[in-house]
Protein backbone atom coordinates (compact mmCIF):
# COMPACT_ATOMS: atom_id res chain seq x y z
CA UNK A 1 0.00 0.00 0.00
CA UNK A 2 0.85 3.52 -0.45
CA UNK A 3 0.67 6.61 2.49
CA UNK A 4 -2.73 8.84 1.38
CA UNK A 5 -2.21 12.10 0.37
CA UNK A 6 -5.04 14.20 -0.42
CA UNK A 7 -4.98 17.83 -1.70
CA UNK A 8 -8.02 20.08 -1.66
CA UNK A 9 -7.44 23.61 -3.24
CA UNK A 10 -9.50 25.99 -1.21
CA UNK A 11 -9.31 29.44 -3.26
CA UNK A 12 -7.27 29.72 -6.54
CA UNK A 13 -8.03 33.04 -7.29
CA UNK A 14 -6.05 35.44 -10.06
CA UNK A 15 -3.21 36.64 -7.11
CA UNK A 16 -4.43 34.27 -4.12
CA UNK A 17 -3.70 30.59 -3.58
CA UNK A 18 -4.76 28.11 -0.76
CA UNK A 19 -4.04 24.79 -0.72
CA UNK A 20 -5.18 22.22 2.11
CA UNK A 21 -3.10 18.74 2.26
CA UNK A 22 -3.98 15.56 4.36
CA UNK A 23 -1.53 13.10 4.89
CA UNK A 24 -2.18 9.41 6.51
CA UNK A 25 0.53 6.87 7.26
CA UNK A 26 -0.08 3.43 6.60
CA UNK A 27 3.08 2.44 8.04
CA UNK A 28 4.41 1.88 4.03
CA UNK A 29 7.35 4.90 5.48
CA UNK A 30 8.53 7.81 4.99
CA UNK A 31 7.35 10.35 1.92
CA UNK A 32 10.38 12.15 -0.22
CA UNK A 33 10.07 15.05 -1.62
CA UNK A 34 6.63 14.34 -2.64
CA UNK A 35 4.88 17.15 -4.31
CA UNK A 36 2.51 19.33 -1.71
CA UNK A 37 1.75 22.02 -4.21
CA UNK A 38 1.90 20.90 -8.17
CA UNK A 39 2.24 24.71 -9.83
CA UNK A 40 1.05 23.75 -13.11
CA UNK A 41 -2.28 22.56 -11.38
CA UNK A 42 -3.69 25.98 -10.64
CA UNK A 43 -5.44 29.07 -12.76
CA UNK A 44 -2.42 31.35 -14.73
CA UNK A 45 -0.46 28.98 -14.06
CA UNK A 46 1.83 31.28 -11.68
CA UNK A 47 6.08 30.90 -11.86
CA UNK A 48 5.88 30.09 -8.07
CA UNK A 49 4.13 31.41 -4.87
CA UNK A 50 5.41 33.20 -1.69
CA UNK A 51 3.93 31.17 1.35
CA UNK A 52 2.03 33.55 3.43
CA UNK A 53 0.92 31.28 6.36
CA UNK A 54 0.90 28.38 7.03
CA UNK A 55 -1.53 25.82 9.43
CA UNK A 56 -0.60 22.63 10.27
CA UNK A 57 -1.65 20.04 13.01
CA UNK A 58 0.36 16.97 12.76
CA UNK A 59 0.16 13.53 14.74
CA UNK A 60 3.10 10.98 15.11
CA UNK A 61 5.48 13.08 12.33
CA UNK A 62 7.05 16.58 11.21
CA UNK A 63 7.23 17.35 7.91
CA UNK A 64 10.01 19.37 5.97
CA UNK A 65 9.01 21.65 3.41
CA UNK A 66 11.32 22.05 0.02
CA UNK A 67 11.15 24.42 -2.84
CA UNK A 68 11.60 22.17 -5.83
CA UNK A 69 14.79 22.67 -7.66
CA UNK A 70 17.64 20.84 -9.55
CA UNK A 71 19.16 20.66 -5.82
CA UNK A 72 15.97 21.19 -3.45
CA UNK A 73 16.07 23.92 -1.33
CA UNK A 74 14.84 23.63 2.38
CA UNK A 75 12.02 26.23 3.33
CA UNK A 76 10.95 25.24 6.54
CA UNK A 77 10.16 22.60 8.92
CA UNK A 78 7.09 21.67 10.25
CA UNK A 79 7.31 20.07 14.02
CA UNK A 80 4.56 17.58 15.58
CA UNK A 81 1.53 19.28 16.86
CA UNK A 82 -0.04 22.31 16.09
CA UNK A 83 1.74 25.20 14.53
CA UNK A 84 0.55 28.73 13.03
CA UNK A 85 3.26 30.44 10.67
CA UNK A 86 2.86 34.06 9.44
CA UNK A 87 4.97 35.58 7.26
CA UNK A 88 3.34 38.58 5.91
CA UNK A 89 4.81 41.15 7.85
CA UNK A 90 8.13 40.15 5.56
CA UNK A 91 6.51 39.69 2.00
CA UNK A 92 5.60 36.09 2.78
CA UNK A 93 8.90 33.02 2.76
CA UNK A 94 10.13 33.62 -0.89
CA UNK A 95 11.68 30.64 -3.14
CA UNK A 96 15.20 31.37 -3.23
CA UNK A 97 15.91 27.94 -4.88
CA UNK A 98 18.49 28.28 -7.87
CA UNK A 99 19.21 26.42 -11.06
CA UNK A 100 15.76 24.06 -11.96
CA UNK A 101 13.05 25.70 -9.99
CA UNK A 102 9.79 24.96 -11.45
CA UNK A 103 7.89 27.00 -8.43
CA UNK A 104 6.70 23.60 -6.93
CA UNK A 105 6.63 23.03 -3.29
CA UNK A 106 7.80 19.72 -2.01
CA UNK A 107 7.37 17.74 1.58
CA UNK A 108 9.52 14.87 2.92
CA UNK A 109 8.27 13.87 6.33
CA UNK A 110 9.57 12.01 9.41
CA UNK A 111 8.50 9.93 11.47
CA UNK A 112 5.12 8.66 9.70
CA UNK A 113 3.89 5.51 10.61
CA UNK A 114 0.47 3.48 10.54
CA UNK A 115 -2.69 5.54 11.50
CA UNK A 116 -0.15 9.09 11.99
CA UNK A 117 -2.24 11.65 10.78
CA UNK A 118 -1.54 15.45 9.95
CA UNK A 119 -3.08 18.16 7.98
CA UNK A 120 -1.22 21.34 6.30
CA UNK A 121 -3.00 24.15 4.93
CA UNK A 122 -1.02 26.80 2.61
CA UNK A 123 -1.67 30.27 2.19
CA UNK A 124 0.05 31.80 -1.00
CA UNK A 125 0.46 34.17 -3.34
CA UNK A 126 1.34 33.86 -7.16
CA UNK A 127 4.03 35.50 -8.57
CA UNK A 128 4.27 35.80 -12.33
């Protein structure tokens, strides 16, 4: 069997972006830079997206974040429980990946196992 990964997009308006992501371990292992927000699957489609906030309640793993590049480039990290991010008092967390982007967001997690559970909801905003 495979980990289920479900994305719901909650607003893809023409600047705007939220994306909502369940995850649930079947105790299969870890995820690898699997894809939390596929770019090309939104209205434009944008370059990439600033992250604005970010929600997240997660059970039994954390969860790395990754701008998507020819060499990945960490943006964050995501620890068990609940967490609240804001970054619009800076101009939201910017992709400062190099060589390769593609403006995708990535997630590798650890520590998933059977029944683990965790939700992430995005808040972006599209750059051309």
């Amino acid at each position: 069997m495979a980990n289920t990964i479900t994305s719901q997009t909650l607003l893809d308006g023409p600047r705007n972006l939220v994306v909502k992501v369940k995850i649930t371990g079947d105790g299969s292992g870890e995820e690898s830079d699997t894809d939390l927000v596929d770019i090309s699957d939104f209205t434009g489609p944008p370059g990439e997206v600033s992250i604005e906030k970010i929600k997240s309640s997660l059970v039994g793993f954390s969860t790395k974040l990754s701008w998507n590049a020819t060499t990945n480039v960490d943006a964050l990290d995501l620890p068990v429980g609940e967490n609240h991010m804001d970054f619009t008092p800076y101009g939201g967390l910017t992709n400062n990946a190099g060589t390769g982007v593609n403006g995708d967001i990535l997630f590798s997690t650890v520590g998933l196992g059977a029944a683990d559970e965790g939700t992430i909801v995005l808040e972006m905003r599209k750059k051309a």
